[in-house]
Protein backbone atom coordinates (compact mmCIF):
# COMPACT_ATOMS: atom_id res chain seq x y z
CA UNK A 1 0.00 0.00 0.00
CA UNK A 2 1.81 3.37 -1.38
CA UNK A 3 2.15 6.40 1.07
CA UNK A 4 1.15 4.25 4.39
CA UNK A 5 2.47 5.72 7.32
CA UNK A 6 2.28 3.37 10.83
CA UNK A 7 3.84 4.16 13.89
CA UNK A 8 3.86 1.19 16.39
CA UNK A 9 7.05 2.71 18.75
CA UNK A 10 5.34 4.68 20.98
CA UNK A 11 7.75 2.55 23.24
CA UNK A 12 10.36 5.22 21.69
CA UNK A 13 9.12 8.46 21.28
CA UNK A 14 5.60 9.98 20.83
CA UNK A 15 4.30 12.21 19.00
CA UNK A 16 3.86 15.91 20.35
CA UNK A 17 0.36 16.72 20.98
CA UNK A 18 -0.55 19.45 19.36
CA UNK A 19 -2.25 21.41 22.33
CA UNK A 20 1.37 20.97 24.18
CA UNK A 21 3.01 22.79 20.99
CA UNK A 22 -0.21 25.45 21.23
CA UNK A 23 1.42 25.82 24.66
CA UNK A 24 4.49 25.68 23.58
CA UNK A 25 4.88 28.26 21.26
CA UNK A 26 5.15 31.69 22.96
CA UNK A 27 8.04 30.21 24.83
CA UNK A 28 9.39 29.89 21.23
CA UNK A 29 9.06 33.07 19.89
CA UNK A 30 8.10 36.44 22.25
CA UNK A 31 8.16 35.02 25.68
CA UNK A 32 11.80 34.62 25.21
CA UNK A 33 13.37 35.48 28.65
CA UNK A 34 15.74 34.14 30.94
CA UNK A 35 13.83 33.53 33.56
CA UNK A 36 17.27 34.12 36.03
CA UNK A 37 16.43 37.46 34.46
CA UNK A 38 15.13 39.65 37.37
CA UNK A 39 12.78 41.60 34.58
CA UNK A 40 9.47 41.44 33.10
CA UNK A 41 10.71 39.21 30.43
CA UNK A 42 12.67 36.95 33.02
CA UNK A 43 9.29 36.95 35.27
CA UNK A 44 7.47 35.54 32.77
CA UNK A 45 9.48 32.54 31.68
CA UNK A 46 10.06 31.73 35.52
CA UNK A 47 6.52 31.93 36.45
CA UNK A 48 5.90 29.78 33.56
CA UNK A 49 8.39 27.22 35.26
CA UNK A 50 6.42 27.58 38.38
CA UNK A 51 3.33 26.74 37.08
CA UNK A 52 4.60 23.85 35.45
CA UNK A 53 6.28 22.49 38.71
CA UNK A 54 2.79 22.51 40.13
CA UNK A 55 1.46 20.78 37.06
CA UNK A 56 3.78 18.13 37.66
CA UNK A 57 3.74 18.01 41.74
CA UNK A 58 0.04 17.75 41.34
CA UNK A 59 0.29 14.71 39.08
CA UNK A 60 3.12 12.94 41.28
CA UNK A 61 0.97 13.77 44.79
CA UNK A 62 4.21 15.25 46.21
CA UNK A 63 5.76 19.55 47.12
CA UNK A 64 6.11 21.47 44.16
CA UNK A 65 9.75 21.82 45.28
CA UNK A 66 10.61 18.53 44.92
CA UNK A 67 10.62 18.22 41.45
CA UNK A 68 13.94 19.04 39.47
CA UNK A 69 13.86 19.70 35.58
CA UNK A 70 16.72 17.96 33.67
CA UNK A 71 17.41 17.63 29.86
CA UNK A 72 16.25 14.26 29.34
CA UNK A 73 15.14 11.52 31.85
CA UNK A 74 19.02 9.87 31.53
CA UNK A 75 19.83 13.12 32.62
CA UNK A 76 17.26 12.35 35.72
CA UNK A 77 18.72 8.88 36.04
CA UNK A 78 22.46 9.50 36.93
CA UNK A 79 21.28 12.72 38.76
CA UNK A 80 19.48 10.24 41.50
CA UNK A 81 21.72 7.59 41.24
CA UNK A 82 25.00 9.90 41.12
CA UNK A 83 23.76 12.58 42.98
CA UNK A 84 22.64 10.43 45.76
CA UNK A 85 26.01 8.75 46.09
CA UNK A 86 28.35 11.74 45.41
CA UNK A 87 26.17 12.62 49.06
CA UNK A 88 26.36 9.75 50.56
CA UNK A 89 30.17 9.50 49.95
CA UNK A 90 30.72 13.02 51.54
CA UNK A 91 28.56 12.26 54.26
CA UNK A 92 29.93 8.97 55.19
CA UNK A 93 33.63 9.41 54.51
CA UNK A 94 36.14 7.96 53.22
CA UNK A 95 36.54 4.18 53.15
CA UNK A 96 32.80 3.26 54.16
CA UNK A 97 30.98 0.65 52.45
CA UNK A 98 28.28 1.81 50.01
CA UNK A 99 25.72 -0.89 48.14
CA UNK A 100 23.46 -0.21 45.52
CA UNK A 101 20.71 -3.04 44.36
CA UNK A 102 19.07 -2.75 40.78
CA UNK A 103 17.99 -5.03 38.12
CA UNK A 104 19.44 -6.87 35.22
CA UNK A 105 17.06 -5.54 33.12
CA UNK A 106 16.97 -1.56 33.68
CA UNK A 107 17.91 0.84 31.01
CA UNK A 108 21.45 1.77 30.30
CA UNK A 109 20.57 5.10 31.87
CA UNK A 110 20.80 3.21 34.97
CA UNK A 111 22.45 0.22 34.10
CA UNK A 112 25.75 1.96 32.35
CA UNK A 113 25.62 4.58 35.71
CA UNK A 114 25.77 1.37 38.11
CA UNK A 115 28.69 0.02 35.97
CA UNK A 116 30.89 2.94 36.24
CA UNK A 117 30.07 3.38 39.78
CA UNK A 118 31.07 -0.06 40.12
CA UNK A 119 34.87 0.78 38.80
CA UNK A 120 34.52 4.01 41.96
CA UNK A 121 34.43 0.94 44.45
CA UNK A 122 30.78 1.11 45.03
CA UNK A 123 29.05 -2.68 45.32
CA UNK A 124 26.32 -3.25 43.01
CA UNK A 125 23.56 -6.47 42.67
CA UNK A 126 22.26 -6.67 39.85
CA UNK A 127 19.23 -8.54 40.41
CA UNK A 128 17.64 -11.50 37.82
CA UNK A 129 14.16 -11.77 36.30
CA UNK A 130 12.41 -14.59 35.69
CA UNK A 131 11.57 -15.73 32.27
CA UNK A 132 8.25 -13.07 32.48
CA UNK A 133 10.83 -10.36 33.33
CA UNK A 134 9.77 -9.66 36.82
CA UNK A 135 12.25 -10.02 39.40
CA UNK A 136 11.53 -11.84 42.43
CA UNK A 137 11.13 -10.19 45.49
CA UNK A 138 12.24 -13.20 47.80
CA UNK A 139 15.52 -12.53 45.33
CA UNK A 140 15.31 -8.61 46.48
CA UNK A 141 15.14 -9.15 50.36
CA UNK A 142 17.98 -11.49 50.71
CA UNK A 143 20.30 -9.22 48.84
CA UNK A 144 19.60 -6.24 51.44
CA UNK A 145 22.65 -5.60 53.85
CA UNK A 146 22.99 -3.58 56.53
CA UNK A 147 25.81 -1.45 53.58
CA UNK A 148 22.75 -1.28 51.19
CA UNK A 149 21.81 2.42 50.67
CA UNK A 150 20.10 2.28 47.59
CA UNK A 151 17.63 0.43 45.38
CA UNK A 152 16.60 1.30 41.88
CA UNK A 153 14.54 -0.75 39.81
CA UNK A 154 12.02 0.77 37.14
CA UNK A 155 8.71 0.74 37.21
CA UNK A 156 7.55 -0.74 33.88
CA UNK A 157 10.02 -2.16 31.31
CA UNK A 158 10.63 -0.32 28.07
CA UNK A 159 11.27 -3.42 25.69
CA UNK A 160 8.64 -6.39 26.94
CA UNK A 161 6.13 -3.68 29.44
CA UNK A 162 6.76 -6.32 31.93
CA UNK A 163 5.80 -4.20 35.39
CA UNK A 164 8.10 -4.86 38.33
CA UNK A 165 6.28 -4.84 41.57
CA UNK A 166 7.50 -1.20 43.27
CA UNK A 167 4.87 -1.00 45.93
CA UNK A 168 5.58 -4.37 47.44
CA UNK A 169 9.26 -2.95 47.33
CA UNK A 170 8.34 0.20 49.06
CA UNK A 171 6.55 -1.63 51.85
CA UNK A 172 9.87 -3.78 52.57
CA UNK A 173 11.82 -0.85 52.38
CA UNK A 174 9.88 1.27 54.97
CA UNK A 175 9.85 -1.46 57.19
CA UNK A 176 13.60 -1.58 57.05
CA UNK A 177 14.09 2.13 57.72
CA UNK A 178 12.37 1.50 60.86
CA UNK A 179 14.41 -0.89 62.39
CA UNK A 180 17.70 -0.16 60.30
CA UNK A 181 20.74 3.09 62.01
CA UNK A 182 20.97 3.72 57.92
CA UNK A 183 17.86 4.58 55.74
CA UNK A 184 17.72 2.62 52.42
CA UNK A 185 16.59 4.92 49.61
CA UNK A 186 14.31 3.97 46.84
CA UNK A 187 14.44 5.43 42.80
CA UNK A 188 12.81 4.40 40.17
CA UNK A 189 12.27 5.10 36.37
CA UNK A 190 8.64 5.50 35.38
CA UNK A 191 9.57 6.60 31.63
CA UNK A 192 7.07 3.70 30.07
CA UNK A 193 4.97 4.00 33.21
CA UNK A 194 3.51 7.14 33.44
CA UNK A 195 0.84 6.77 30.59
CA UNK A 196 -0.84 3.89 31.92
CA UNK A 197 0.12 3.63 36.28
CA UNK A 198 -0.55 5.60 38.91
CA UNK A 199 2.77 7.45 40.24
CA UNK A 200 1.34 9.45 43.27
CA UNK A 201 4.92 8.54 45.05
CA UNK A 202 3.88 8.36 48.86
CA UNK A 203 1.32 5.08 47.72
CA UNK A 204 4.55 4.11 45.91
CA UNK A 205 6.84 4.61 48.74
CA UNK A 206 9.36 6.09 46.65
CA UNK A 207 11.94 8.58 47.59
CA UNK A 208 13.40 9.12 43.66
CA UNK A 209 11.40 9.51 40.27
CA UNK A 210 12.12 9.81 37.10
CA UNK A 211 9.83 10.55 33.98
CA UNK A 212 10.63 11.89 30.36
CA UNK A 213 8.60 14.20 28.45
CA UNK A 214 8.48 12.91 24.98
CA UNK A 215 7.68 9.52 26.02
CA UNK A 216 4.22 10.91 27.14
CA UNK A 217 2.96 13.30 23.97
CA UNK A 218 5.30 16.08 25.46
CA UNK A 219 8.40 17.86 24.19
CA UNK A 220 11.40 16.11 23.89
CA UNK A 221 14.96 17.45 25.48
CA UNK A 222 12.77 17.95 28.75
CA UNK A 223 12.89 15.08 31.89
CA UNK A 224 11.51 15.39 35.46
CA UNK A 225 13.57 14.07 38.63
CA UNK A 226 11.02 13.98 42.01
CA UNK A 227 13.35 14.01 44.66
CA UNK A 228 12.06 13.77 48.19
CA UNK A 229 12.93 16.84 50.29
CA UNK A 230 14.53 15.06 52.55
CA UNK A 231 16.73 13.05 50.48
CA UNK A 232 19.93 14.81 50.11
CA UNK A 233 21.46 14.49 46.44
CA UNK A 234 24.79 16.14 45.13
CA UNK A 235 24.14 17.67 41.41
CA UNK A 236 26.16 16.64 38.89
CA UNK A 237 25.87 19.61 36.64
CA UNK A 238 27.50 22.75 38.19
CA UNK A 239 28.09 26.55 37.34
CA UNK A 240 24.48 27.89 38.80
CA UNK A 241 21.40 28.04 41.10
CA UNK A 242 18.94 26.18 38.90
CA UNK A 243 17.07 23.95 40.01
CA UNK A 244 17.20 24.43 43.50
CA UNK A 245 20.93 24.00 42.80
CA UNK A 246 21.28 20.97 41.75
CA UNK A 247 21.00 21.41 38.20
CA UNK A 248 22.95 23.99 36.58
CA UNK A 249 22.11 25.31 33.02
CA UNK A 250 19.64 27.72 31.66
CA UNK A 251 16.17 26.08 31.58
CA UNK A 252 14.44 24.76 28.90
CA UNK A 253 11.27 27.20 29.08
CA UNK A 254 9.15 26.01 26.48
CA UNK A 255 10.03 22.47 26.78
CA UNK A 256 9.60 22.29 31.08
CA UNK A 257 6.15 24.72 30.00
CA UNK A 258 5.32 21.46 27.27
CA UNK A 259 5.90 19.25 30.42
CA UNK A 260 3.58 20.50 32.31
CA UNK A 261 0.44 20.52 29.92
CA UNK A 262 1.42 17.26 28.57
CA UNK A 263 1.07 15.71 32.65
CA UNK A 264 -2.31 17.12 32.92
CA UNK A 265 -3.39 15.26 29.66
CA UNK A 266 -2.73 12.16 31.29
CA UNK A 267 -5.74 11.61 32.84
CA UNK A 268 -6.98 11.46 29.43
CA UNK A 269 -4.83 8.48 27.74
CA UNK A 270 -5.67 6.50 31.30
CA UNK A 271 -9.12 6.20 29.77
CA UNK A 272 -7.88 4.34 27.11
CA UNK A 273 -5.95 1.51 28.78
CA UNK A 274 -8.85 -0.83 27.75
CA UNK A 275 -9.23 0.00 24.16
CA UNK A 276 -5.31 0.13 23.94
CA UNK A 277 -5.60 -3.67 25.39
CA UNK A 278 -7.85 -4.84 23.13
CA UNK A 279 -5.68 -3.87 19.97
CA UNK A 280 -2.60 -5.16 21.83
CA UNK A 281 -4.23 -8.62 22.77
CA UNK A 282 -5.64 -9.09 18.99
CA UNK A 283 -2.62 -8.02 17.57
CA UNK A 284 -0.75 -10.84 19.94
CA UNK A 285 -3.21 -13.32 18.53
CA UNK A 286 -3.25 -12.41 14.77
CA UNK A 287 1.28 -12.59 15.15
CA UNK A 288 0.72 -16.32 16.79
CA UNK A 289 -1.81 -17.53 14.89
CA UNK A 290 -0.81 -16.49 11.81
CA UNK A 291 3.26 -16.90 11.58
CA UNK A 292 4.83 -20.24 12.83
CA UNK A 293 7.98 -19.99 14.76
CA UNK A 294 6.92 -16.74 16.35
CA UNK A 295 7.00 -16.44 20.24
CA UNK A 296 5.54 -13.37 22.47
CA UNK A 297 8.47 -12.26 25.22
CA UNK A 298 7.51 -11.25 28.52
CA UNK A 299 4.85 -11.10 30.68
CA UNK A 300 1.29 -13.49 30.17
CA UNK A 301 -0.91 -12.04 33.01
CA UNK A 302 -2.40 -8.51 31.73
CA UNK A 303 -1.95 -7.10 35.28
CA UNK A 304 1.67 -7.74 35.14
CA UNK A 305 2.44 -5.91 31.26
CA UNK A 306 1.51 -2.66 30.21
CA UNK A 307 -1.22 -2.28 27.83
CA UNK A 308 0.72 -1.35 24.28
CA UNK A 309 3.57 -3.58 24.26
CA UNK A 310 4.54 -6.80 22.67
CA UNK A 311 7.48 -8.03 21.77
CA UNK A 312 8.29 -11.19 19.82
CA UNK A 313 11.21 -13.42 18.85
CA UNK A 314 10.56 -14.90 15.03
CA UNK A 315 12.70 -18.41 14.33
CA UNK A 316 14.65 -17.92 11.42
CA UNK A 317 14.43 -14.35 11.19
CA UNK A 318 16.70 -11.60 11.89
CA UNK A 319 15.10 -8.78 14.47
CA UNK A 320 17.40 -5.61 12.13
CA UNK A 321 16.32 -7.16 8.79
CA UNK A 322 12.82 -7.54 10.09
CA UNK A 323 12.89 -3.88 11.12
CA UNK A 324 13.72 -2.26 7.50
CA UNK A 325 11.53 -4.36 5.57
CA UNK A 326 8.18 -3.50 7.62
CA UNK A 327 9.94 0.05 7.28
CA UNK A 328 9.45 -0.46 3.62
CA UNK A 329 5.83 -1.22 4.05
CA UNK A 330 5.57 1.84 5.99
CA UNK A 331 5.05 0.45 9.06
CA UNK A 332 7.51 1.63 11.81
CA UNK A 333 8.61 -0.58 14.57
CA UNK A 334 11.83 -1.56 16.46
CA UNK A 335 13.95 -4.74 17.84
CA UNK A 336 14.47 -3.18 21.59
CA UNK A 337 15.12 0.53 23.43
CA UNK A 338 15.59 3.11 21.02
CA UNK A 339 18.59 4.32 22.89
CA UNK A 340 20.38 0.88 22.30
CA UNK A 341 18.50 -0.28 19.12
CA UNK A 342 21.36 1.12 16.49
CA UNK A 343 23.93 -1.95 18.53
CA UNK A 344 24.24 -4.97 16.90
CA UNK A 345 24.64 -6.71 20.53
CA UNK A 346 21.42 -9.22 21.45
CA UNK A 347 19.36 -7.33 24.12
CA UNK A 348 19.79 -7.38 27.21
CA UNK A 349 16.71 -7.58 28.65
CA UNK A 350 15.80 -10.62 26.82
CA UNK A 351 18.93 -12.41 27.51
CA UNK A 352 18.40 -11.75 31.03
CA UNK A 353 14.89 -13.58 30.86
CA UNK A 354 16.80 -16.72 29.39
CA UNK A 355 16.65 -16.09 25.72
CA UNK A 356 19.50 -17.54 23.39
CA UNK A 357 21.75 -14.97 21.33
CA UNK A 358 19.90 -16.22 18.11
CA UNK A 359 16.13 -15.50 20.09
CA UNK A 360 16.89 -12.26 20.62
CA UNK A 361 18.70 -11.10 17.46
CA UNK A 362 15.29 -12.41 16.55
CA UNK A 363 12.99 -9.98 18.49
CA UNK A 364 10.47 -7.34 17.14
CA UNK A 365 8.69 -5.15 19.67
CA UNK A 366 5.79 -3.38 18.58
CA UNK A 367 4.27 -0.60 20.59
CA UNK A 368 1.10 1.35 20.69
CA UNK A 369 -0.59 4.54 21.46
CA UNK A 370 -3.08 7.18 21.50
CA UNK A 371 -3.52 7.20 17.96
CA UNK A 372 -2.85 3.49 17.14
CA UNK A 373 -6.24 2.16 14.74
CA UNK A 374 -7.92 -0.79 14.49
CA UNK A 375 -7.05 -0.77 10.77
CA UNK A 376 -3.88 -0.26 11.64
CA UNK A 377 -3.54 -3.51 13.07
CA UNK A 378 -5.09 -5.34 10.58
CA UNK A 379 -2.78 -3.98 7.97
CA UNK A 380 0.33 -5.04 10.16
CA UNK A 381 -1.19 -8.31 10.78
CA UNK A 382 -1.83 -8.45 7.18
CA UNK A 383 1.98 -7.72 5.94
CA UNK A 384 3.87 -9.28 8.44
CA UNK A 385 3.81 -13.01 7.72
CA UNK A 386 4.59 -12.38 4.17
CA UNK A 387 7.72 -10.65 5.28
CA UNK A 388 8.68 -13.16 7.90
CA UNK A 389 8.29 -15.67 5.00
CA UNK A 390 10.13 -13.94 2.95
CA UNK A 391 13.39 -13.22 4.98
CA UNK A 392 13.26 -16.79 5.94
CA UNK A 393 13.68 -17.97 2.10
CA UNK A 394 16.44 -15.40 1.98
CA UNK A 395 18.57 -16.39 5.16
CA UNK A 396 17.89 -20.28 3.66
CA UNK A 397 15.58 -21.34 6.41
């Protein structure tokens, strides 16, 4: 079909909605102050910072001081993780045992941070998931010392949806803090949560959050870190008073002001979790029914996957090959994280769940949204198997 244009990674970006851009704009073009600027012009972009702090602290149930703009929620990432133990460190001195636990499965945001904090002397578990992605928390619990200071696992994963269990976490945690001379802190990523779970942080229990902007219909180049006002973090970005000082830089006016409108929208694209589902779970169906050798990755139970993503592994198929031919066909979807997706390495996510090298060089996740059509589906579900076919006969299998 000539011209078609189909966008299932919503996993990876979204598109900007276009009341956020309406918002947007005069930030853009004559509301173009700095808002460090102590005049009319600077008044106006900081009070437009202001409100969108309390757009955001609203949405997150938490002091409007408490959330931190960044650049980009990697940005918000090593600011909690680094941040945290760049304090911790000057607090505790020198030669004092500091443990952080995550997951095998985070994002590199997190993952890469924990690896070169690793080569600082700082210990690090890196917890396992089972073969739905979720990690145990029996697994969690025993790994807690009486050195463990933090633990940061993400909320919802960004290649399989599978959703970790953070308020069970919380709950250990706080019980912990009450019996332990140290206090444990807890971050996590809710990039690929915040469309479709609640994040009020004190049900959570969470003392660090981090969200991006384009990965809910906002403005890219914008993140959000919620950092607990008592939870003492270093920043990592110096030369100002931004950001309650700890994140130097002139701010991002229109893209903090896209931010906030885009949070209030929210609400909204909750509504649709069902309808979402519904195209998801036929879409599952049509892929397994219809092409042999094809496996779904991840989570079974509905409760424990978000509502727009799949991902499968196709036998005798490569994942990158896969990706440029349904390109062709004008459908656009990708093999893993967007950030990571460009590496020829297997990912790691899906190795961590158990999957072979060839399994996962064989994976396809496809991703929904807010504009995502029935139609839509059906055309995917329509193209696809002749396209697996026809790689197979290519590759000779």
């Amino acid at each position: 079909m000539k011209n078609k244009k189909i966008y299932f990674d919503y996993a990876a970006t979204t598109p900007l909605d276009k009341d956020v851009l309406k918002k947007m704009l005069p930030y853009l073009k004559e509301k173009y102050g700095n808002p460090s600027s102590i005049h009319k012009f600077g008044r106006e972009a900081s009070a437009a910072i202001d409100n969108a702090r309390i757009q955001v602290a609203k949405f997150l149930g938490c002091k409007e001081a408490e959330i931190i703009f960044t650049g980009s929620a990697s940005e918000s990432d090593n600011l909690a993780i680094r941040g945290l133990i760049k304090s911790l460190r000057r607090a505790k001195g020198a030669g004092e045992k500091i443990h952080i636990i995550t997951s095998q499965i985070e994002h590199k945001a997190v993952l890469e941070t924990c690896n070169d904090l690793e080569k600082e002397g700082i210990k690090v578990t890196y917890l396992p998931v089972g073969p739905d992605g979720i990690i145990n928390i029996d697994d969690l619990e025993s790994e807690i010392t009486p050195e463990t200071d933090l633990i940061t696992i993400m909320y919802a994963n960004n290649e399989i949806g599978a959703i970790q269990p953070i308020k069970k976490i919380g709950q250990i945690i706080k019980k912990l803090n009450q019996n332990k001379e140290h206090r444990i802190y807890f971050h996590i990523d809710a990039v690929q949560a915040a469309n479709w779970l609640d994040l009020n942080v004190n049900e959570l229990g969470v003392d660090l959050l981090t969200l991006s902007g384009h990965k809910i219909y906002g403005p890219k180049g914008v993140g959000v870190l919620f950092a607990r006002e008592n939870v003492k973090i270093s920043p990592i970005i110096t030369g100002g008073a931004h950001e309650f000082n700890l994140r130097a830089g002139t701010e991002n006016v229109a893209g903090i002001v896209g931010m906030g409108e885009t949070i209030t929208k929210i609400k909204n694209q909750k509504s649709k979790v069902k309808s979402i589902e519904k195209l998801r779970d036929k879409l599952i169906k049509g892929v397994l029914t219809k092409v042999k050798g094809s496996k779904l990755n991840g989570p079974i139970k509905d409760e424990d996957k978000l509502p727009n993503i799949a991902n499968f592994s196709f036998e005798g198929c490569e994942g990158e090959a896969l990706v440029m031919y349904l390109d062709q066909a004008g459908i656009a979807v990708s093999t893993g994280s967007a950030c990571t997706s460009q590496a020829l390495t297997p990912s790691h996510v899906l190795i961590a769940m158990g999957l072979s090298d060839l399994e996962a060089h064989s994976s396809l996740r496809v991703s929904l949204g807010r504009y995502t059509t029935l139609a839509e589906v059906n055309y995917f579900l329509k193209v696809l198997p002749k396209t697996v076919e026809r790689l197979r006969k290519i590759s000779g299998r």
